[in-house]
Protein backbone atom coordinates (compact mmCIF):
# COMPACT_ATOMS: atom_id res chain seq x y z
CA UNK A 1 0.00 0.00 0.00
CA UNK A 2 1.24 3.39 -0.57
CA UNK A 3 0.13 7.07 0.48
CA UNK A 4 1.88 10.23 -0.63
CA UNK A 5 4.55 8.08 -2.06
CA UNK A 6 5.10 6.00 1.07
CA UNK A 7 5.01 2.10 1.20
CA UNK A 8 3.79 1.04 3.87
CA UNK A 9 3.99 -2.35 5.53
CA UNK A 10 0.87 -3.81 6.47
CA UNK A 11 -0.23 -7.93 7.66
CA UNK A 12 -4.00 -7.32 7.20
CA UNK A 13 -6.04 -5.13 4.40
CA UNK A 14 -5.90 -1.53 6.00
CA UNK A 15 -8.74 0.19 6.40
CA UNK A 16 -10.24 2.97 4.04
CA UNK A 17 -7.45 5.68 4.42
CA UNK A 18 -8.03 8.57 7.06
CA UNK A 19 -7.70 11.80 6.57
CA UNK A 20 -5.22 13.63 8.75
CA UNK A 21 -7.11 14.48 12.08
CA UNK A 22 -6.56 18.58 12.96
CA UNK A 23 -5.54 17.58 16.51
CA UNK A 24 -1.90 16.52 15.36
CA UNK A 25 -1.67 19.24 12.68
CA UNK A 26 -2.53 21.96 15.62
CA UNK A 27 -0.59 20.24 18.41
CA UNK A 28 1.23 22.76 19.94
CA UNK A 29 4.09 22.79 22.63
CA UNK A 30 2.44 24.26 25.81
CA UNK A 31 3.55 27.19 26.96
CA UNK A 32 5.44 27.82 30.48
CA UNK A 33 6.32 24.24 31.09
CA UNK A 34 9.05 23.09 33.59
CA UNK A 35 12.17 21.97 32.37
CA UNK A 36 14.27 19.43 34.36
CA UNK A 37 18.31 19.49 34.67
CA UNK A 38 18.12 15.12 34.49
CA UNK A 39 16.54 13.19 32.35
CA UNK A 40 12.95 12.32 32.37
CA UNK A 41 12.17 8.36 32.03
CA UNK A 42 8.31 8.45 32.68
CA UNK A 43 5.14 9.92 32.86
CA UNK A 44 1.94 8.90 33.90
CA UNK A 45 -1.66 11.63 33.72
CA UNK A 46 -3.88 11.38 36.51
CA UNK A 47 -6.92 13.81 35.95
CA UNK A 48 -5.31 17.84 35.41
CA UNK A 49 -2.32 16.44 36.81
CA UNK A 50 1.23 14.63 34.91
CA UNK A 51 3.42 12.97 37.35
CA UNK A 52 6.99 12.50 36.14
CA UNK A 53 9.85 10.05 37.22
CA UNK A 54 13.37 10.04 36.26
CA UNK A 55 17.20 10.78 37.00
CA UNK A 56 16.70 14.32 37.41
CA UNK A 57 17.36 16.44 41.03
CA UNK A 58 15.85 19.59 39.98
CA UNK A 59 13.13 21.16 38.45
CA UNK A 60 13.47 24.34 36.25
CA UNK A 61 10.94 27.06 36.61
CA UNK A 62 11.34 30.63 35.23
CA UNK A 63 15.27 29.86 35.07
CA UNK A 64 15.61 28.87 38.46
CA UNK A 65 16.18 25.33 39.71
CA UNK A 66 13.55 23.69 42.44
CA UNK A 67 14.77 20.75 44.49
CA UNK A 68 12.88 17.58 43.28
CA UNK A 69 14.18 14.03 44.08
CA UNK A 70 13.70 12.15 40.67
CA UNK A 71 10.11 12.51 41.23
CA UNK A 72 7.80 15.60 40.26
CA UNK A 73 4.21 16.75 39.54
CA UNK A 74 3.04 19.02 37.56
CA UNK A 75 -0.50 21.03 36.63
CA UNK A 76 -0.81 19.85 32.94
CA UNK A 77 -3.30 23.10 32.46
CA UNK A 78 -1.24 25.71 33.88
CA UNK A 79 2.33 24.57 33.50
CA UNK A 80 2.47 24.87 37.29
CA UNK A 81 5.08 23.22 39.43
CA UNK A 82 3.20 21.10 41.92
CA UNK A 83 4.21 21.04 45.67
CA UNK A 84 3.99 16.83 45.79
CA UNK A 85 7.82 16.38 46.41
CA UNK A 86 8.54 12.96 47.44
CA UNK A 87 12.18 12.24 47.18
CA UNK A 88 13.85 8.98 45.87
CA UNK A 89 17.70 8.54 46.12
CA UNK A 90 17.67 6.87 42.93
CA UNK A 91 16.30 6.74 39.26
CA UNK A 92 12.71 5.92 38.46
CA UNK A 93 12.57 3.92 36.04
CA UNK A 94 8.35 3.49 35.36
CA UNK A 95 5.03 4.96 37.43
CA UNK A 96 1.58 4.02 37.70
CA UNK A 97 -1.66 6.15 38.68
CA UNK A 98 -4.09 3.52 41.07
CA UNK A 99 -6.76 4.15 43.85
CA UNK A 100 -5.13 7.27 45.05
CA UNK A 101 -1.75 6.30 45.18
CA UNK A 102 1.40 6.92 42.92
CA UNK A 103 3.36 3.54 42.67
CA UNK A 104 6.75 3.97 41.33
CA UNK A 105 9.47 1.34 40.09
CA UNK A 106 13.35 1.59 39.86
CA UNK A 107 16.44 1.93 41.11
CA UNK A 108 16.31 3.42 44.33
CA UNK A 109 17.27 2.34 47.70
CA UNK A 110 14.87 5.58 49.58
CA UNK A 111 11.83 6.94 49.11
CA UNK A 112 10.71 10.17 51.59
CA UNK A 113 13.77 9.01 53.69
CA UNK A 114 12.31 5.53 54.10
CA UNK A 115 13.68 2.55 53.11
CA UNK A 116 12.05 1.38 50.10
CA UNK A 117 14.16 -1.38 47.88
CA UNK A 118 13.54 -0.68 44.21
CA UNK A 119 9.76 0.16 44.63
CA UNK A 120 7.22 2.00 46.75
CA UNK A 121 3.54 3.33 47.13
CA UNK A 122 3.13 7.51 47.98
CA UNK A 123 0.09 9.05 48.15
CA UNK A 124 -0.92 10.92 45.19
CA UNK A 125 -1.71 13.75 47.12
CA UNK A 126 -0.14 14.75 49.93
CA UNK A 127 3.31 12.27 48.59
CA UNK A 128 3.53 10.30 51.81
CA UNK A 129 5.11 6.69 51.76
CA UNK A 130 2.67 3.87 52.47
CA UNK A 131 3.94 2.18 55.30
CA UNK A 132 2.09 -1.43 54.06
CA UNK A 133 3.41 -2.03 51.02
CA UNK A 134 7.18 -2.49 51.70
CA UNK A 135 8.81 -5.25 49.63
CA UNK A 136 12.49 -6.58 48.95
CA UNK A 137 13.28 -7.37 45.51
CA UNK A 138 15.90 -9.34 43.86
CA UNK A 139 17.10 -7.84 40.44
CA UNK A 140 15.50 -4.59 39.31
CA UNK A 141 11.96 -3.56 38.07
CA UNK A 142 11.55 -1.98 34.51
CA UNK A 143 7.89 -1.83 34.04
CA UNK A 144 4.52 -1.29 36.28
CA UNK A 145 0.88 -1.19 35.28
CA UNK A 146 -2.16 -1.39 37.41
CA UNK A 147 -5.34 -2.72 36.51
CA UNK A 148 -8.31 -4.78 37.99
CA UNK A 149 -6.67 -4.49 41.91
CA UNK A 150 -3.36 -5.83 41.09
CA UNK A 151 -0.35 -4.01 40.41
CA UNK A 152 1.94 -5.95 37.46
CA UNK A 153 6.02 -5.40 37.65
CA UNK A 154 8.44 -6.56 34.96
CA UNK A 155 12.26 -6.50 34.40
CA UNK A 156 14.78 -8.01 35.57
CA UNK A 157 13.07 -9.51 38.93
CA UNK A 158 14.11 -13.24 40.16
CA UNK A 159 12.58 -12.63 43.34
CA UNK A 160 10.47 -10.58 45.69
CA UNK A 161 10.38 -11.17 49.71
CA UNK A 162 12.41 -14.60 49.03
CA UNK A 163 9.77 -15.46 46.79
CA UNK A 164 11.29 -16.91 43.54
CA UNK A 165 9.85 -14.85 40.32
CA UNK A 166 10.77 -15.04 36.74
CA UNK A 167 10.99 -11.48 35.54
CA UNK A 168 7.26 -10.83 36.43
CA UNK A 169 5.15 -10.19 39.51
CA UNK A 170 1.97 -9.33 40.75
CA UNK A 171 0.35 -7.49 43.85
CA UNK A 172 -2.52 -6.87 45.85
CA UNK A 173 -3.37 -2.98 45.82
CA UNK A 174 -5.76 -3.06 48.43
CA UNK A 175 -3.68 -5.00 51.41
CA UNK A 176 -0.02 -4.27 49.37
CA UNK A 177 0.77 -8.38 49.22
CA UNK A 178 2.50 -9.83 46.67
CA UNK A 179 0.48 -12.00 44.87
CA UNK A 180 1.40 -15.87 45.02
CA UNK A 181 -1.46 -17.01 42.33
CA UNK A 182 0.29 -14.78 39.40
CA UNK A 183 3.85 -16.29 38.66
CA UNK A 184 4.73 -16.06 34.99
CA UNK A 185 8.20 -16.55 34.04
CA UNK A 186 10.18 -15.39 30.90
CA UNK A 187 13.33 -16.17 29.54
CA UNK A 188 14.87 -12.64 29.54
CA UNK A 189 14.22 -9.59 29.99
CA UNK A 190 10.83 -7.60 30.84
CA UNK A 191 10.99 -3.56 29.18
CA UNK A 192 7.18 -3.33 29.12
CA UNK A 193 4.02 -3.78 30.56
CA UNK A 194 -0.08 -2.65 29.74
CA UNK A 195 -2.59 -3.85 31.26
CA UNK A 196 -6.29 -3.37 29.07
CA UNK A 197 -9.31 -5.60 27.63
CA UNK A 198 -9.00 -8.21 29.96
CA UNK A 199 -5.39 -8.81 29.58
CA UNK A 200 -2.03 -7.84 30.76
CA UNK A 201 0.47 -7.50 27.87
CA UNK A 202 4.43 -8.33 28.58
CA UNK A 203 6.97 -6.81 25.81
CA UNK A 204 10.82 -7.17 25.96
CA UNK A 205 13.63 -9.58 24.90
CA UNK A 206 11.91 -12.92 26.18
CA UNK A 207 11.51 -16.38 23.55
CA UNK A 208 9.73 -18.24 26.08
CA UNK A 209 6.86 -17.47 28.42
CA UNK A 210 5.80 -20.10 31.21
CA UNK A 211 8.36 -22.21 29.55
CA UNK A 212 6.78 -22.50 26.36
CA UNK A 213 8.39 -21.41 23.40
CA UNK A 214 7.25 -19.51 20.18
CA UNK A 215 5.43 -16.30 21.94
CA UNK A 216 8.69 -14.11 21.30
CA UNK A 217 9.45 -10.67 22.42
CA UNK A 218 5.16 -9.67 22.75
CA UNK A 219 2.63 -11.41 24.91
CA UNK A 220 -0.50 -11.21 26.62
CA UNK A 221 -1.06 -13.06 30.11
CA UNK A 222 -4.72 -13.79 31.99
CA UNK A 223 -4.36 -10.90 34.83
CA UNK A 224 -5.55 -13.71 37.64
CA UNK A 225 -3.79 -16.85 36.14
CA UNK A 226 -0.54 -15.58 34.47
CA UNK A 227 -2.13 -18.61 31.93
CA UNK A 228 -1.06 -17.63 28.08
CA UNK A 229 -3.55 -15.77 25.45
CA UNK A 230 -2.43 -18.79 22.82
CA UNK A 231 -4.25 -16.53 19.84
CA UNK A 232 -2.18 -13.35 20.78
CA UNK A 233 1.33 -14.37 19.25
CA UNK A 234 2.41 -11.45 17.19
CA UNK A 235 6.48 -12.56 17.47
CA UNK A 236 7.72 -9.47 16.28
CA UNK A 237 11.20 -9.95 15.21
CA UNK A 238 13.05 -7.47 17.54
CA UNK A 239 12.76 -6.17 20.92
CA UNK A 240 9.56 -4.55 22.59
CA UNK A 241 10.41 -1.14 24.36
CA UNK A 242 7.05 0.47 24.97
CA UNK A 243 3.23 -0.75 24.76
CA UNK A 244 -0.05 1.31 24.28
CA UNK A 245 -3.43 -0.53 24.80
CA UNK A 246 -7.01 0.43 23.33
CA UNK A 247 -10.21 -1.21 22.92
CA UNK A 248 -9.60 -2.65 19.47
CA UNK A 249 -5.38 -3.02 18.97
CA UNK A 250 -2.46 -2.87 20.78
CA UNK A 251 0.48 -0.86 19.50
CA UNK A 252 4.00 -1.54 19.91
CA UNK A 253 7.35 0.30 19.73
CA UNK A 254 10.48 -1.77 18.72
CA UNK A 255 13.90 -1.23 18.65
CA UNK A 256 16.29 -3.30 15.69
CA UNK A 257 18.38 -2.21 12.96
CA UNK A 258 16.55 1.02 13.27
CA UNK A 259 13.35 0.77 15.05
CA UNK A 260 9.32 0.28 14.19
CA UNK A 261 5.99 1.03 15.84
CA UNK A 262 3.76 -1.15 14.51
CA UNK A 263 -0.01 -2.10 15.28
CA UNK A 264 -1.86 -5.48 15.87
CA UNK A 265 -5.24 -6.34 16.85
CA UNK A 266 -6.06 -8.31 20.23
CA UNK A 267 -5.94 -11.38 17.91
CA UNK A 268 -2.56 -10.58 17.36
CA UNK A 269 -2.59 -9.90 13.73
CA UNK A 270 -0.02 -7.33 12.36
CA UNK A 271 -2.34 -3.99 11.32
CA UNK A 272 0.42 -2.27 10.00
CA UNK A 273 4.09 -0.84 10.69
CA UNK A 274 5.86 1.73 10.61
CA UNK A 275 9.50 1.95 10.34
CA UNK A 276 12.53 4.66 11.00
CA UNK A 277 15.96 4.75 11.38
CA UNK A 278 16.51 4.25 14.81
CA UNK A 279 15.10 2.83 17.93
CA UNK A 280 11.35 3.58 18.69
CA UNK A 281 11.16 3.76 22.85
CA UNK A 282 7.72 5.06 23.10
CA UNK A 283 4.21 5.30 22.25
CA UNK A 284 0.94 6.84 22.77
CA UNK A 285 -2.62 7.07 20.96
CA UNK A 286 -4.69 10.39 21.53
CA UNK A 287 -7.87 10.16 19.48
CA UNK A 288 -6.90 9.16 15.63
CA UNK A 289 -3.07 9.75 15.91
CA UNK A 290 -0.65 7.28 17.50
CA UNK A 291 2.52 9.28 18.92
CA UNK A 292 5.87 7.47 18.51
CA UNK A 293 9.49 8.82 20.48
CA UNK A 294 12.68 7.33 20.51
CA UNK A 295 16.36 8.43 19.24
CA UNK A 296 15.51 8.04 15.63
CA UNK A 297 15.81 11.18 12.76
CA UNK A 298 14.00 9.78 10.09
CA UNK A 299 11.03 8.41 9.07
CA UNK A 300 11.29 5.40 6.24
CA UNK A 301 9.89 5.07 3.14
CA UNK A 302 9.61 1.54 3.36
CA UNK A 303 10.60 -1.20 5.74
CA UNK A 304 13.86 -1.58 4.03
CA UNK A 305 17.08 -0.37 6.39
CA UNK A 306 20.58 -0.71 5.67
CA UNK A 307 23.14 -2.53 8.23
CA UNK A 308 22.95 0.59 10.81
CA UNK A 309 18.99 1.06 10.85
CA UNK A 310 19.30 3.66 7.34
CA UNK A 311 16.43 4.04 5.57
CA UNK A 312 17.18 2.36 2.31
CA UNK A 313 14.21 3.92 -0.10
CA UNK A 314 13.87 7.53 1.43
CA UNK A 315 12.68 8.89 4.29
CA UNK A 316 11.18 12.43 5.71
CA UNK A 317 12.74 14.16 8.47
CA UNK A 318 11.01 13.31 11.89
CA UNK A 319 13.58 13.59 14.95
CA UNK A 320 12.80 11.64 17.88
CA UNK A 321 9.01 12.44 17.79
CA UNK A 322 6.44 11.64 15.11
CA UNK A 323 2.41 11.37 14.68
CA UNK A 324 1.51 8.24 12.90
CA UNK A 325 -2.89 7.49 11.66
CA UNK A 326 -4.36 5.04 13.68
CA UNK A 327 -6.17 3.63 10.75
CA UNK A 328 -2.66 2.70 8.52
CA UNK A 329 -0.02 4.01 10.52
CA UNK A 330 1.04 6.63 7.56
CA UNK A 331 2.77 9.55 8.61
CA UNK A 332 1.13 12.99 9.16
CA UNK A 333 2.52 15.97 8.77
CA UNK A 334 2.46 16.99 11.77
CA UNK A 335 6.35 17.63 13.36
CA UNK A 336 7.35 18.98 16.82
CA UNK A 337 11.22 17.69 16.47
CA UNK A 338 13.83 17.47 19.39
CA UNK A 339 17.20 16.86 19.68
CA UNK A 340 19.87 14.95 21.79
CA UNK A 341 21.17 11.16 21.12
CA UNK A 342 18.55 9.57 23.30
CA UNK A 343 16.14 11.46 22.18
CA UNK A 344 12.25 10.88 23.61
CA UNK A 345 12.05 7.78 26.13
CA UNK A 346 8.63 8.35 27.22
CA UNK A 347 5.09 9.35 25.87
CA UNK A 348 1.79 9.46 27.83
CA UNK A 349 -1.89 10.73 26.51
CA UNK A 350 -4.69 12.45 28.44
CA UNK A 351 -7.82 12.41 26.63
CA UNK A 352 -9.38 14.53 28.77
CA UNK A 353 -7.28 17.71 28.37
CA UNK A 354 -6.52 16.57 24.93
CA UNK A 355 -2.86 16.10 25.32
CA UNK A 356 0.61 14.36 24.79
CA UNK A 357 3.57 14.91 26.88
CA UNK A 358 6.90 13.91 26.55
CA UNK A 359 9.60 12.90 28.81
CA UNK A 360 13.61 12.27 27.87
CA UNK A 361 17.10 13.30 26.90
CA UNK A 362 16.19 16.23 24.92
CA UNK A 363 17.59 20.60 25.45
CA UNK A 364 15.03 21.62 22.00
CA UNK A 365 12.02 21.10 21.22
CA UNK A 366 10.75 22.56 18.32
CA UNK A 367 12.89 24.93 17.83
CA UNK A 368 12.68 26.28 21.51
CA UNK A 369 14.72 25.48 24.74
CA UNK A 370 12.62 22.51 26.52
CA UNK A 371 14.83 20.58 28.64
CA UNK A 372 13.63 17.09 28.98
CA UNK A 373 9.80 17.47 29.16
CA UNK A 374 7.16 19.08 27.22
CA UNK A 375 3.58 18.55 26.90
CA UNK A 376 1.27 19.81 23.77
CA UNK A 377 -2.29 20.66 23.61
């Protein structure tokens, strides 16, 4: 299939070709924003409000830097530093909105000056620590999503309170226990998790799942049973980075000899892809546009890519950020790019306030000094 002299890669017929929705094509970057002197990782909406995780100390507001541990919040209307302040003494690598509480993943040893190994529960509010869920975890957590009572973590876990765990765990988000019933395993690597339609979907580096082979890389699990969705088995040939679920298709973004975001429905069937010429790290749908960030510069004609991710058959300029159609994953015109060699690591929608924002490496932002966050509207 082709569109404005693109080819695009597709597993089933496309749809009837959308037109480009205004939204992306009037996206603009909010105005009076806080930058941050480290690097954003991840961001999560919770009603007017975008909580953000990462390596950074400090919070920049009208040139001057405000003390924030790796962990901030901020008025997604206004642009307004938020007082919520809890303090970790080490990155945050993921964080999940659920019942009130902020639950955050990574690599700290500290949250609020209380011991918390790797991951913790504050209050979405005020930013105290919940003193009942306290865990110890052997390895590190990449990944957390909430859904249905349980909270889902994923990485690099072999173990949480002595518990033996392959990579995956589950817990209780009313008393804070971990969960013995849910025990997946994988074979490598968790980078991923989204939790939506009944299902709790795994990406990463993994070939095996529960010991079986064949569901490489992309998988969906029964949130009570951990049991296998055996007609979800996309296998997508390189590894999953980032995961965004709606009611009808899951969409993935892949890293590889340059990178791809691609689509599939909940039966697991490949919609379309698209590819560029670097890693894709993160994704987000807002209405009829699917959002892709990563560290790439181009977007490419065609699947093709040369030994160090190139496009092969021409490409159009898109760096790190790019707005794809839901319906067939072609391009729109829409740009906002940034720069920096990482480039955008993390996207999040709110439908509500009909926005994206962006967390990462990146100094510019279209054109304009945004240091490492930046929401449009």
């Amino acid at each position: 299939m082709t569109y404005r002299g693109k080819t695009l890669s597709t597993g089933l017929a496309a749809a009837t070709l959308a037109l480009a929705v205004a939204g992306p094509a009037q996206a603009k970057m909010t105005d009076g924003m806080p930058s941050f002197n480290g690097t954003v990782l991840t961001v999560a909406y919770v009603g007017n409000v975008a909580y953000l995780g990462g390596d950074f100390t400090a919070a920049i507001v009208r040139g001057k830097q405000v003390s924030r541990g790796r962990l901030a919040a901020i008025d997604a209307r206004t642009g307004n530093l938020l007082s919520w302040a809890p303090m970790a003494d080490g990155r945050v690598k993921s964080l999940v909105a659920a019942g009130g509480s902020i639950y955050l993943a990574g690599d700290f040893g500290t949250v609020g000056g209380q011991k918390r190994d790797s991951l913790a529960r504050v209050d979405a509010t005020s930013g105290a620590v919940s003193s009942t869920f306290k865990h110890t975890i052997s390895g590190r957590p990449y990944a957390i999503a909430a859904a249905g009572n349980r909270l889902y973590v994923g990485g690099a876990i072999t173990a949480v309170n002595g518990k033996a765990r392959g990579r995956l765990a589950s817990f209780n988000l009313t008393t804070g226990a971990l969960d013995t019933r849910w025990t997946p395993t994988v074979d490598d690597q968790v980078e991923t998790i989204a939790a939506g339609g009944g299902r709790v979907y795994v990406g990463g580096k993994f070939h095996k799942v529960n010991n079986i082979g064949g569901y490489d890389r992309l998988v969906a699990l029964d949130p009570a049973t951990a049991a296998l969705v055996p007609g979800f088995k996309p296998r997508p040939p390189v590894i999953t980075y980032a995961l965004a679920v709606t009611a009808d298709s899951v969409y993935s973004a892949h890293g590889g000899k340059g990178g791809r975001v691609s689509a599939y429905t909940v039966g697991g069937q490949l919609r379309w892809s698209a590819t560029f010429d670097g890693n894709a790290q993160a994704v987000t749908v807002l209405g009829d546009t699917v959002y892709a960030g990563g560290h790439f510069d181009r977007a490419c004609s065609t699947a093709r890519t040369g030994s160090q991710g190139s496009c092969v058959d021409g490409a159009d300029d898109r760096v790190k950020l790019a707005a794809l159609a839901v319906s067939d994953g072609h391009l729109l015109e829409w740009r906002a790019d940034a720069n920096g060699v990482e480039g955008v690591l993390a996207l999040a929608s709110n439908p509500e306030l009909g926005t994206v924002a962006m967390g990462g490496a990146f100094t510019v932002v279209d054109g304009r000094t945004q240091k490492r966050f930046a929401q449009f509207s």
